[in-house]
C-alpha atoms as a PDB file:
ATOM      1  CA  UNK A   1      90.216-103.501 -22.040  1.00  0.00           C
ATOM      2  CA  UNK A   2      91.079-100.833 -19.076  1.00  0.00           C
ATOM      3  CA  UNK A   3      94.773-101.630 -19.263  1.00  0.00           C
ATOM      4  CA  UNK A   4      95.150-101.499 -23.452  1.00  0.00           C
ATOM      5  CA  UNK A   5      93.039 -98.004 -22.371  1.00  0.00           C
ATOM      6  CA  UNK A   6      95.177 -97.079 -20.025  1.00  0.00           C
ATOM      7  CA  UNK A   7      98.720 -98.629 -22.062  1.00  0.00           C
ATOM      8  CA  UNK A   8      97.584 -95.756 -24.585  1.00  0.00           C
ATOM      9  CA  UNK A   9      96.835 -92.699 -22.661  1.00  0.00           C
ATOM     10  CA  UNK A  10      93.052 -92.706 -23.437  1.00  0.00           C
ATOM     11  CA  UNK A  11      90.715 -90.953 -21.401  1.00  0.00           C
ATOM     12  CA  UNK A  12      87.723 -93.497 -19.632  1.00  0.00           C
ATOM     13  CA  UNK A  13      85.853 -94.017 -17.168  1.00  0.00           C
ATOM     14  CA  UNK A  14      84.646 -97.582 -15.288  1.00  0.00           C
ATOM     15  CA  UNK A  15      81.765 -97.881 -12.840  1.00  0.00           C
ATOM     16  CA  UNK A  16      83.909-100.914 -11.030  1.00  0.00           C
ATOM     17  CA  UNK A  17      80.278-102.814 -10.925  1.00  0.00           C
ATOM     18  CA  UNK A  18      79.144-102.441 -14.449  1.00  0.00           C
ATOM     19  CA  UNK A  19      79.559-104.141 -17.981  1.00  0.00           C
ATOM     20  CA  UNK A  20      79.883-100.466 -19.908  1.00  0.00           C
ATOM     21  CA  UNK A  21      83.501 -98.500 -20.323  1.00  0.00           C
ATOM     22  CA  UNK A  22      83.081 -94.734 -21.436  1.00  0.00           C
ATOM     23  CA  UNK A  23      85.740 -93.351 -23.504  1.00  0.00           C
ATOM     24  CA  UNK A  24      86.215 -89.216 -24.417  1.00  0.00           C
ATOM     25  CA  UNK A  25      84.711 -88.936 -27.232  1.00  0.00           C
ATOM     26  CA  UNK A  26      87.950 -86.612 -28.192  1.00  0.00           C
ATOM     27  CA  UNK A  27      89.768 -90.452 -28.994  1.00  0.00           C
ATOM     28  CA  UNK A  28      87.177 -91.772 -31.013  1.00  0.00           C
ATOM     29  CA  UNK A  29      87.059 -91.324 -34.619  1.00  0.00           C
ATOM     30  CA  UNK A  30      83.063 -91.313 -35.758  1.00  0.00           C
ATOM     31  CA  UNK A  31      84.232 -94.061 -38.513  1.00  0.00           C
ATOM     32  CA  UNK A  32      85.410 -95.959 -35.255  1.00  0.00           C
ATOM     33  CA  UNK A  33      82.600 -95.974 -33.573  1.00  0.00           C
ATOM     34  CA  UNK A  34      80.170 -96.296 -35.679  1.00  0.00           C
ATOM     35  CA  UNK A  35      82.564 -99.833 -37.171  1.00  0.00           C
ATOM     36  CA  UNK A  36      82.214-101.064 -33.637  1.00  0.00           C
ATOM     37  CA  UNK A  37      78.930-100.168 -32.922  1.00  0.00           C
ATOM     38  CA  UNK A  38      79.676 -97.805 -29.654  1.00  0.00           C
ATOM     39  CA  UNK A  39      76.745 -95.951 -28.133  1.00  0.00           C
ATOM     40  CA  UNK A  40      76.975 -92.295 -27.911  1.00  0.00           C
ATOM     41  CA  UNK A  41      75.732 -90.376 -24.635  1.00  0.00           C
ATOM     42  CA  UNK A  42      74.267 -87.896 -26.710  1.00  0.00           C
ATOM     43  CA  UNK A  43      73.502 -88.427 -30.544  1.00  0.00           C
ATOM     44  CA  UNK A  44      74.179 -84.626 -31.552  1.00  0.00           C
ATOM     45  CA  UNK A  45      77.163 -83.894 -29.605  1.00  0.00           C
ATOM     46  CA  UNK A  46      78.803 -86.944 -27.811  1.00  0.00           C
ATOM     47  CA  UNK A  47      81.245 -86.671 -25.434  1.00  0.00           C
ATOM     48  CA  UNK A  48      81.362 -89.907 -24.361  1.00  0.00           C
ATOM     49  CA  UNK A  49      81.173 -92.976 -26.296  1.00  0.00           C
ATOM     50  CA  UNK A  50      80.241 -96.203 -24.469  1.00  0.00           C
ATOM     51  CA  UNK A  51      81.344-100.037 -24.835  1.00  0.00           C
ATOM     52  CA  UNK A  52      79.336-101.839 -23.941  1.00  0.00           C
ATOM     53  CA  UNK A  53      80.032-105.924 -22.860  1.00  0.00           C
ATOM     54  CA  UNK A  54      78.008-108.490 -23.272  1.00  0.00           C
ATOM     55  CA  UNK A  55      78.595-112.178 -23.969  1.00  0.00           C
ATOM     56  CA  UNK A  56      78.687-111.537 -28.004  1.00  0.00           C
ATOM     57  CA  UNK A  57      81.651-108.644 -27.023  1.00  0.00           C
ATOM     58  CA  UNK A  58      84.548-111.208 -27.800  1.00  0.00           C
ATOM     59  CA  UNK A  59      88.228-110.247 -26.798  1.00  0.00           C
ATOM     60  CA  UNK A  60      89.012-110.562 -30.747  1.00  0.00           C
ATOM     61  CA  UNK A  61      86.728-107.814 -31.195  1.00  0.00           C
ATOM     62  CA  UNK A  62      87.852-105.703 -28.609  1.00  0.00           C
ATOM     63  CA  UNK A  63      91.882-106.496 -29.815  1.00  0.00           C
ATOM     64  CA  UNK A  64      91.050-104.915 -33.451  1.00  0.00           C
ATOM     65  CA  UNK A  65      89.060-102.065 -31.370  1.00  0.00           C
ATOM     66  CA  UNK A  66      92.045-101.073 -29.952  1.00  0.00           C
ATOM     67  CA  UNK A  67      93.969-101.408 -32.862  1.00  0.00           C
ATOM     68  CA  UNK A  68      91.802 -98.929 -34.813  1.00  0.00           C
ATOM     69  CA  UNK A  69      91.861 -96.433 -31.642  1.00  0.00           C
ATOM     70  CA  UNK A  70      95.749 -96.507 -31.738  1.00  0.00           C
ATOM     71  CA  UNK A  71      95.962 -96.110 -35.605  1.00  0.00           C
ATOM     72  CA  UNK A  72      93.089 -93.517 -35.314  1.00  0.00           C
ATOM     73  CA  UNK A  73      95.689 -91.549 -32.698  1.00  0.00           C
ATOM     74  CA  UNK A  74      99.053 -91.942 -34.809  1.00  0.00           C
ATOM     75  CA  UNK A  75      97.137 -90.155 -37.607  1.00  0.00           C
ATOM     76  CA  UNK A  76      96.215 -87.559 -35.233  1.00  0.00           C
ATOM     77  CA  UNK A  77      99.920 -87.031 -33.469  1.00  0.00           C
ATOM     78  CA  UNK A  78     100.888 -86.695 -37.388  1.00  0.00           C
ATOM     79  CA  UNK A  79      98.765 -84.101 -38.184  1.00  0.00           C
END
């Protein structure tokens, strides 16, 4: 998940010992993460929005997350 992160320019951060990646909010529709169920750090005004993985978090899911985060950022570069 790091590297697709990383293969698109997005903005995250990994504590190398834990099972949660943080993206900038700034690359993260709402629609996006509320579809994929990502936790806010703050409810009002996120600027982080967290995956979390667990053993339910299957690489299919996380291949159409990063699908909707690059179609999410070619309508943005369109603008």
């Amino acid at each position: 998940m790091c590297n697709q992160l990383s293969q698109l320019n997005i903005k995250f951060y990994r504590y190398p010992y834990s099972n949660i990646i943080a993206i900038k909010s700034s690359y993260v529709s709402s629609d996006v993460a509320n579809l994929f169920g990502l936790v806010p750090d703050n409810h009002k005004n996120p600027k982080w929005q967290k995956i979390v993985i667990m053993e339910h978090v299957t690489i299919e899911k996380l291949t159409l997350l990063v699908d909707e985060l690059e179609k999410s950022m070619a309508v943005v570069e369109v603008s």
